[in-house]
PDB file of N, CA and C in Angstrom:
ATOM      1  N   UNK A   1      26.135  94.006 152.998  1.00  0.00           N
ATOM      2  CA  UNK A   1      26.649  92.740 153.486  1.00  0.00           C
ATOM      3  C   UNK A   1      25.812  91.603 152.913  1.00  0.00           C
ATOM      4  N   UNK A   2      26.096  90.437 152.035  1.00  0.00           N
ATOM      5  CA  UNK A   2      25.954  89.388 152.198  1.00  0.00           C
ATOM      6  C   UNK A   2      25.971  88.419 153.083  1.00  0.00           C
ATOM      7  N   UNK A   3      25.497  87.143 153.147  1.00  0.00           N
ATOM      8  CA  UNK A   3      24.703  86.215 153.560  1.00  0.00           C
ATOM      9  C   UNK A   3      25.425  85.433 154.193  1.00  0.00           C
ATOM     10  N   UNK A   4      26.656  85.423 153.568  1.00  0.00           N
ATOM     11  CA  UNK A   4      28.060  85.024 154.377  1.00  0.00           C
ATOM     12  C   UNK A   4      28.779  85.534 155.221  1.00  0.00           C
ATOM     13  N   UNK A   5      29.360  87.092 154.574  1.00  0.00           N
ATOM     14  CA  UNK A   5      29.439  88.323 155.818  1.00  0.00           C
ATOM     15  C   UNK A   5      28.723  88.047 157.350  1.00  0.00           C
ATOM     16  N   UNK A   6      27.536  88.303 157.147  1.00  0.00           N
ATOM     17  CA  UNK A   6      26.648  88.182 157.964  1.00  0.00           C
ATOM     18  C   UNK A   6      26.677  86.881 159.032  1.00  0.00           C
ATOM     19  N   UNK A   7      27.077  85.883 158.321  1.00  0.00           N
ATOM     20  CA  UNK A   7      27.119  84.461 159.157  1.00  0.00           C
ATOM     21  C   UNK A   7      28.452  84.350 159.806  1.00  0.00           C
ATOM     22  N   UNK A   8      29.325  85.142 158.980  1.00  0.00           N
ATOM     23  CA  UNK A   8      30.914  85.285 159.971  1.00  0.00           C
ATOM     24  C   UNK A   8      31.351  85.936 160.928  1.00  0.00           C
ATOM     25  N   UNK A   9      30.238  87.356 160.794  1.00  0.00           N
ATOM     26  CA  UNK A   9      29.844  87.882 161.687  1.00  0.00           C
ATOM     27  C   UNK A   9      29.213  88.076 163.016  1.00  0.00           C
ATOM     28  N   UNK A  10      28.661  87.137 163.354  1.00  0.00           N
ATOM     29  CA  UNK A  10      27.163  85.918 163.771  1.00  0.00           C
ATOM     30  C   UNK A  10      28.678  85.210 164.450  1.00  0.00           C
ATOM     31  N   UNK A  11      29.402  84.709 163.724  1.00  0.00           N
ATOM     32  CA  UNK A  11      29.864  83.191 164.583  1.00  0.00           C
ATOM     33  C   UNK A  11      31.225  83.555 165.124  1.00  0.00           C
ATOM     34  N   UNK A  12      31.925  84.785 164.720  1.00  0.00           N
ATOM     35  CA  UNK A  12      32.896  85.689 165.566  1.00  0.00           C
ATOM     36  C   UNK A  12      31.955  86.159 166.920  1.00  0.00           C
ATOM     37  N   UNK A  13      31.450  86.902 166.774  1.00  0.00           N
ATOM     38  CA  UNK A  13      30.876  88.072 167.553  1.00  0.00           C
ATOM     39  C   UNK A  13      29.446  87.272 168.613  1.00  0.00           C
ATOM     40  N   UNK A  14      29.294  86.058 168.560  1.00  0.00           N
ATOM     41  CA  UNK A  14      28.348  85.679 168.888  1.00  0.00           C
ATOM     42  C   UNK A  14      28.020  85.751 170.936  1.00  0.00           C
ATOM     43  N   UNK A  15      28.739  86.120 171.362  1.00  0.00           N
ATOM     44  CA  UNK A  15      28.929  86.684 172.314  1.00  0.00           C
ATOM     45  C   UNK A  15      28.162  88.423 172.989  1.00  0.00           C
ATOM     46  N   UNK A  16      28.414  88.984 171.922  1.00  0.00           N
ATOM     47  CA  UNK A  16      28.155  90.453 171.734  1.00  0.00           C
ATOM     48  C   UNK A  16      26.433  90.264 171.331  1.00  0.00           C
ATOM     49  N   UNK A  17      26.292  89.354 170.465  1.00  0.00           N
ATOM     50  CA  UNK A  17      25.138  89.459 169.778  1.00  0.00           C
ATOM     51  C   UNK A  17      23.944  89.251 170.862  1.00  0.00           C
ATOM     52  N   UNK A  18      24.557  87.915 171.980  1.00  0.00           N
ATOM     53  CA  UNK A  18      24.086  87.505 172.538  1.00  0.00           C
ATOM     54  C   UNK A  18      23.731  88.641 173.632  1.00  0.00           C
ATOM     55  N   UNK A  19      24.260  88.887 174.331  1.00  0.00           N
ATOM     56  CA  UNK A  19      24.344  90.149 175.400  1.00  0.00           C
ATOM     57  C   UNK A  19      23.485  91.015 174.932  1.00  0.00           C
ATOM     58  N   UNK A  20      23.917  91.482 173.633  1.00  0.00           N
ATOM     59  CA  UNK A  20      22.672  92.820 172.848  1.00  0.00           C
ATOM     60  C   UNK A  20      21.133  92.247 173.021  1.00  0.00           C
ATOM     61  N   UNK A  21      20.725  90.824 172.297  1.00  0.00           N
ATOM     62  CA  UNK A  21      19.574  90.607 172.558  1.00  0.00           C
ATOM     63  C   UNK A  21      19.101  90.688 174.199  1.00  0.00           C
ATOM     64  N   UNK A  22      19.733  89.835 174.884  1.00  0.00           N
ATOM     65  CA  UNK A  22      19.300  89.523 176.471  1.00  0.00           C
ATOM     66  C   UNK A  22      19.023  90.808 176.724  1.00  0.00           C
ATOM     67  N   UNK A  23      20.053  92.221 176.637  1.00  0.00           N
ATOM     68  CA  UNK A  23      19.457  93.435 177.102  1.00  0.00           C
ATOM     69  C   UNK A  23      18.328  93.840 176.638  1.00  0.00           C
ATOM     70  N   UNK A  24      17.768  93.698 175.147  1.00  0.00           N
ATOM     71  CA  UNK A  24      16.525  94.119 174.390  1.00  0.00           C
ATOM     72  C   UNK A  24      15.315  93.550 174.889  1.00  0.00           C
ATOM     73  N   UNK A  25      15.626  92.319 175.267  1.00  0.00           N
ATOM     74  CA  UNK A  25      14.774  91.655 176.179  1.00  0.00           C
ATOM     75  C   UNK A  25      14.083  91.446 177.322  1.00  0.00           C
ATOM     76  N   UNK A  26      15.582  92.044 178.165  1.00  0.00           N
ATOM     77  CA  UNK A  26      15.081  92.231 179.637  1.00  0.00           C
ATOM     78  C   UNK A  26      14.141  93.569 179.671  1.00  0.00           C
ATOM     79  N   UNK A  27      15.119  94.557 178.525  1.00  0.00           N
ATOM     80  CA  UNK A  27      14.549  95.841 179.008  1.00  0.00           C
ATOM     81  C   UNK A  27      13.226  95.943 178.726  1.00  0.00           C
ATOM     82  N   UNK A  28      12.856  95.153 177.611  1.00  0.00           N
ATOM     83  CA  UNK A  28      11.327  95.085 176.819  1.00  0.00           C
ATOM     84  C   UNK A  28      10.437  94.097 177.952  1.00  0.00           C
ATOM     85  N   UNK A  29      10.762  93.229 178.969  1.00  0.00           N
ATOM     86  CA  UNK A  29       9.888  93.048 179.960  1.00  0.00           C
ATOM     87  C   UNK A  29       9.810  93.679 181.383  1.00  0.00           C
ATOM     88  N   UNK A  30      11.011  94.540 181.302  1.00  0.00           N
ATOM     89  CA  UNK A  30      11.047  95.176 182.740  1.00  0.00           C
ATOM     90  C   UNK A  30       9.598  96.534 182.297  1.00  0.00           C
ATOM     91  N   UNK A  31       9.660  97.262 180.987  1.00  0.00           N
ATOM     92  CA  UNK A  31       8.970  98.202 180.442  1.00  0.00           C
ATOM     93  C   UNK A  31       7.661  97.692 180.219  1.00  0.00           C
ATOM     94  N   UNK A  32       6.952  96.199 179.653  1.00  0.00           N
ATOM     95  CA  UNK A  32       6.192  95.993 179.078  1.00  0.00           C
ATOM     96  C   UNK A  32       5.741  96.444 177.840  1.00  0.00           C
ATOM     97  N   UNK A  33       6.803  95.656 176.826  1.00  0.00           N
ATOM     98  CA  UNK A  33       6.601  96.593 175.647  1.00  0.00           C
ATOM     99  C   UNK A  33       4.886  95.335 175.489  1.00  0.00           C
ATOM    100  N   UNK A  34       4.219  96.290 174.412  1.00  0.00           N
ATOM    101  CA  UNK A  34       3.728  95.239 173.761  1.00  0.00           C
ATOM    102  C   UNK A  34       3.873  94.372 172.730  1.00  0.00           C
ATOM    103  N   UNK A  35       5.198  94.679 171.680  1.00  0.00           N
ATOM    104  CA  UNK A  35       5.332  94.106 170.733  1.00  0.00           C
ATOM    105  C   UNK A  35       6.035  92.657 171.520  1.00  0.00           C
ATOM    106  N   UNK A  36       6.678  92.743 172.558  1.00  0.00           N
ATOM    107  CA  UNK A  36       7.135  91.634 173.047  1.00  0.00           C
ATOM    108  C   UNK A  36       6.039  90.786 174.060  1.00  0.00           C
ATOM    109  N   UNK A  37       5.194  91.755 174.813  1.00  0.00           N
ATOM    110  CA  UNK A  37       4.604  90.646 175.450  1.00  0.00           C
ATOM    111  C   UNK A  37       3.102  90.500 175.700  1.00  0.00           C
ATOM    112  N   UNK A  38       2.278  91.353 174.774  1.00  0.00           N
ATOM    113  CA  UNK A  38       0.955  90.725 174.350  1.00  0.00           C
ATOM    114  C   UNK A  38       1.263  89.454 173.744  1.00  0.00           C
ATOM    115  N   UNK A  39       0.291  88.878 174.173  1.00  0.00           N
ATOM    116  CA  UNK A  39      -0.319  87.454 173.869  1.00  0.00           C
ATOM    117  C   UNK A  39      -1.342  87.269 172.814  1.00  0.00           C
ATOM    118  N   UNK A  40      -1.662  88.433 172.255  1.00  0.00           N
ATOM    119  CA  UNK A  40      -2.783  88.303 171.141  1.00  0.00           C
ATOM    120  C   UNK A  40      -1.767  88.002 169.503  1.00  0.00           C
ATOM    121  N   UNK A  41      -2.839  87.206 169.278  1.00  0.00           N
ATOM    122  CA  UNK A  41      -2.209  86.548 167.956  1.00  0.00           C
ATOM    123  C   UNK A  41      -1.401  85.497 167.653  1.00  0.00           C
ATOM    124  N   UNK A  42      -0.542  85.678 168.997  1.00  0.00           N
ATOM    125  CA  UNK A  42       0.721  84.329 169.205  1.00  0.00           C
ATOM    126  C   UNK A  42      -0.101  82.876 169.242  1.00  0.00           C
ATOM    127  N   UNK A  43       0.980  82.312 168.825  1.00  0.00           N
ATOM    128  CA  UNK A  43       0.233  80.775 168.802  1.00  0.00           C
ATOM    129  C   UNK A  43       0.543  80.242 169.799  1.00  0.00           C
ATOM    130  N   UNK A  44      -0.724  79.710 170.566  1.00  0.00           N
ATOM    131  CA  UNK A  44      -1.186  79.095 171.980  1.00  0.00           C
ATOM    132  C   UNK A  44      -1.081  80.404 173.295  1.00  0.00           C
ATOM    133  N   UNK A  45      -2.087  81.510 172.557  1.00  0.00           N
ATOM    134  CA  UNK A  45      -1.872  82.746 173.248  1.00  0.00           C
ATOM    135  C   UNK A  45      -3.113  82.286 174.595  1.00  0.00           C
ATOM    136  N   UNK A  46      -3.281  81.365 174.459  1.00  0.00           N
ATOM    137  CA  UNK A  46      -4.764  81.027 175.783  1.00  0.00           C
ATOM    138  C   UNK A  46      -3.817  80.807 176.575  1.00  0.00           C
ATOM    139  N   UNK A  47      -2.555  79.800 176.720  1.00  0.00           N
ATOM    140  CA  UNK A  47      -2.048  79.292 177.436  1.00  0.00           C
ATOM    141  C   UNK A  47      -1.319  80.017 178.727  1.00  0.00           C
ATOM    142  N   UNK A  48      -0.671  81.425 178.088  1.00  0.00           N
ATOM    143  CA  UNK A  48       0.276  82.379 178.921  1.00  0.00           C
ATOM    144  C   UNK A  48      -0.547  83.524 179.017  1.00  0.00           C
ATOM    145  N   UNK A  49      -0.846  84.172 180.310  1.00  0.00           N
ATOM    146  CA  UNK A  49      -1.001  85.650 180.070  1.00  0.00           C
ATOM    147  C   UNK A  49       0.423  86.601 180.042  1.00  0.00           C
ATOM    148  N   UNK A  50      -0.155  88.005 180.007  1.00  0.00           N
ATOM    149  CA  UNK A  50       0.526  88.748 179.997  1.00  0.00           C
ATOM    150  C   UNK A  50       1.652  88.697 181.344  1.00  0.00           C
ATOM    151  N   UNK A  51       1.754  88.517 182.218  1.00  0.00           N
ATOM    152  CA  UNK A  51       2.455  88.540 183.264  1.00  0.00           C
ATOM    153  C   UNK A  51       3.336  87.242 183.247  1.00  0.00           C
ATOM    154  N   UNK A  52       2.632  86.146 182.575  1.00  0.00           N
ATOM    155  CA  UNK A  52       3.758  84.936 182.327  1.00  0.00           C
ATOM    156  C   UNK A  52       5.163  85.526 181.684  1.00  0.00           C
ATOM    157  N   UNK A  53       4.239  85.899 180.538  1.00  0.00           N
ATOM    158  CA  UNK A  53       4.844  86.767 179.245  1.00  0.00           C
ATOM    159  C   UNK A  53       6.065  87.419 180.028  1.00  0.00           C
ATOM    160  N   UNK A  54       5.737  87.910 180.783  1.00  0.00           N
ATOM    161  CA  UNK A  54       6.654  89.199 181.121  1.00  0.00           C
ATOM    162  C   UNK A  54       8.017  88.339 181.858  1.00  0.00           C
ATOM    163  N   UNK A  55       7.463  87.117 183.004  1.00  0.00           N
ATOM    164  CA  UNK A  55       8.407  86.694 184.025  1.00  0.00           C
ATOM    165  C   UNK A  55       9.211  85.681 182.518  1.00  0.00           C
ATOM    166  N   UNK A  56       8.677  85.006 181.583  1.00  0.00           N
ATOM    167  CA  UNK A  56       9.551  84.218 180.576  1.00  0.00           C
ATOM    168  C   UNK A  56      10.630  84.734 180.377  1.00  0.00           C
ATOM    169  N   UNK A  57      10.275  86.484 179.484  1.00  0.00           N
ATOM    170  CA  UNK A  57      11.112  86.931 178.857  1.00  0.00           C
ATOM    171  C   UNK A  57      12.000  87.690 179.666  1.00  0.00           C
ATOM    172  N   UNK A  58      11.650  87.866 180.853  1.00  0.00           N
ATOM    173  CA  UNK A  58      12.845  88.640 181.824  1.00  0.00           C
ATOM    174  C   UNK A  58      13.997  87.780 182.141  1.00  0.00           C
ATOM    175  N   UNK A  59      13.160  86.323 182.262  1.00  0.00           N
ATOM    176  CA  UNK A  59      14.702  85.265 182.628  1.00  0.00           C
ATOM    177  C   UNK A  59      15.186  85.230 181.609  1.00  0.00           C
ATOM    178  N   UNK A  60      14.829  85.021 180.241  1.00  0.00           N
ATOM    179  CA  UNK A  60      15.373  84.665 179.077  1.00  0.00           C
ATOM    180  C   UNK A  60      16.200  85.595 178.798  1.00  0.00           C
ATOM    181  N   UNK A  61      15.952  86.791 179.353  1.00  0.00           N
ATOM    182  CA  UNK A  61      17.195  87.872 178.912  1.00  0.00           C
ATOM    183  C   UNK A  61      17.993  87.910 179.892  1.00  0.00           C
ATOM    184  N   UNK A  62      18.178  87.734 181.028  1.00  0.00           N
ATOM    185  CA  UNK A  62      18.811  87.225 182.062  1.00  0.00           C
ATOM    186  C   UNK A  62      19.881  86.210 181.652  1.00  0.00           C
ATOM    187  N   UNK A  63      19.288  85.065 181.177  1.00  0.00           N
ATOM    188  CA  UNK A  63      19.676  83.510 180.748  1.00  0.00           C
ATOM    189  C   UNK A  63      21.202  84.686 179.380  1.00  0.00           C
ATOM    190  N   UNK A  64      20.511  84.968 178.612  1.00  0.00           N
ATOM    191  CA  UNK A  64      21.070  85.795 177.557  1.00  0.00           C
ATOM    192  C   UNK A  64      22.221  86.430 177.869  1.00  0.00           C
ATOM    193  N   UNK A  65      22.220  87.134 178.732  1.00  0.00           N
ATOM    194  CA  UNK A  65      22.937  88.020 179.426  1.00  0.00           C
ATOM    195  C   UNK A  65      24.274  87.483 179.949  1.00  0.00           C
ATOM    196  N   UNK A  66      24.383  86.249 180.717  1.00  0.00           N
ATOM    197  CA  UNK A  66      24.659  85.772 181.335  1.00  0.00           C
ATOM    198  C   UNK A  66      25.761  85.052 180.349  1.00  0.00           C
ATOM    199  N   UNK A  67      24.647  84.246 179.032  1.00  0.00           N
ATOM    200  CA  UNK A  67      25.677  83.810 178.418  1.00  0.00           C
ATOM    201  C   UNK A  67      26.506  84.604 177.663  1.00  0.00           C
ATOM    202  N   UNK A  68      26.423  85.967 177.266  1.00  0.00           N
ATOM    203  CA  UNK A  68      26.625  86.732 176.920  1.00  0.00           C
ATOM    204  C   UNK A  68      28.155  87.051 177.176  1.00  0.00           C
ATOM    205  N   UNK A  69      28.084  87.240 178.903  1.00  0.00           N
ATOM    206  CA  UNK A  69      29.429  87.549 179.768  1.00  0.00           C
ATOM    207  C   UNK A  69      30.011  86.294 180.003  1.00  0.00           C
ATOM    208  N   UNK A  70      29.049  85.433 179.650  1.00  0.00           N
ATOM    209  CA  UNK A  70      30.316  84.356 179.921  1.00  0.00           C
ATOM    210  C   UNK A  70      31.214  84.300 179.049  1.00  0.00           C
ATOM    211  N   UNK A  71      30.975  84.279 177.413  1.00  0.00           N
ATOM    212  CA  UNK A  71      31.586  84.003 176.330  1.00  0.00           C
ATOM    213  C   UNK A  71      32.178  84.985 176.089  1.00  0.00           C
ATOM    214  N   UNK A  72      32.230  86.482 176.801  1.00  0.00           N
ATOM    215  CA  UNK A  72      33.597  87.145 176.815  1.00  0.00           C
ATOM    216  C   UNK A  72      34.503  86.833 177.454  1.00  0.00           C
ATOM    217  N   UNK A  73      34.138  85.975 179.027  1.00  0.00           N
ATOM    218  CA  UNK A  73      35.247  85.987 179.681  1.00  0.00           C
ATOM    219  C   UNK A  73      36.266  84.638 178.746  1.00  0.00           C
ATOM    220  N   UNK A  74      35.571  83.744 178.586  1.00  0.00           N
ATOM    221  CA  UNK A  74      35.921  82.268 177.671  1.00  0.00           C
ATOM    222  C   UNK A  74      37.284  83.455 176.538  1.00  0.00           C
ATOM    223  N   UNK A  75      36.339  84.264 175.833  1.00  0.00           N
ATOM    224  CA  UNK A  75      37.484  85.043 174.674  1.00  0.00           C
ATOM    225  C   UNK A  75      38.887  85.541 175.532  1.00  0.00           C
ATOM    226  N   UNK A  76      38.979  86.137 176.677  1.00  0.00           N
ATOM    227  CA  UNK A  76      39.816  86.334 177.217  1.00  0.00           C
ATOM    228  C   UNK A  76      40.648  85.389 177.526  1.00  0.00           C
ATOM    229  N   UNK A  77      40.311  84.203 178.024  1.00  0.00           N
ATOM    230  CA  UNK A  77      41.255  83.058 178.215  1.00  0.00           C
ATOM    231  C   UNK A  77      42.312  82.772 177.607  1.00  0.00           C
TER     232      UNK A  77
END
């Protein structure tokens, strides 16, 4: 797939895409992965600990999720 493929793909499906991440997300702070929520290395890693880390990315996949199902129900309309 090309670069275009890919972007038509992206702006059909953007619904699906959305939902897929929010789940990768939630599930990676409900688990504590570390690739998602160590704080070492990130820029302004003083600011958040690990447990911020965790409550951010749980809403954010939540938030994700959410828009996720919304923009199927919108396709149904």
């Amino acid at each position: 797939m090309n670069g275009e493929q890919i972007t038509a793909f992206l702006q059909e499906h953007w619904n699906l895409v959305s939902l897929a991440v929010g789940v990768v997300v939630l599930i990676g702070a409900i688990l504590n992965w570390n690739w998602l929520c160590d704080p070492a290395g990130a820029p302004h890693s003083h600011r958040y600990g690990r447990g911020s880390r965790r409550v951010i990315f749980f809403l954010m996949g939540v938030v994700l999720i959410v828009v996720g199902i919304w923009g199927f129900v919108l396709a149904l309309k």
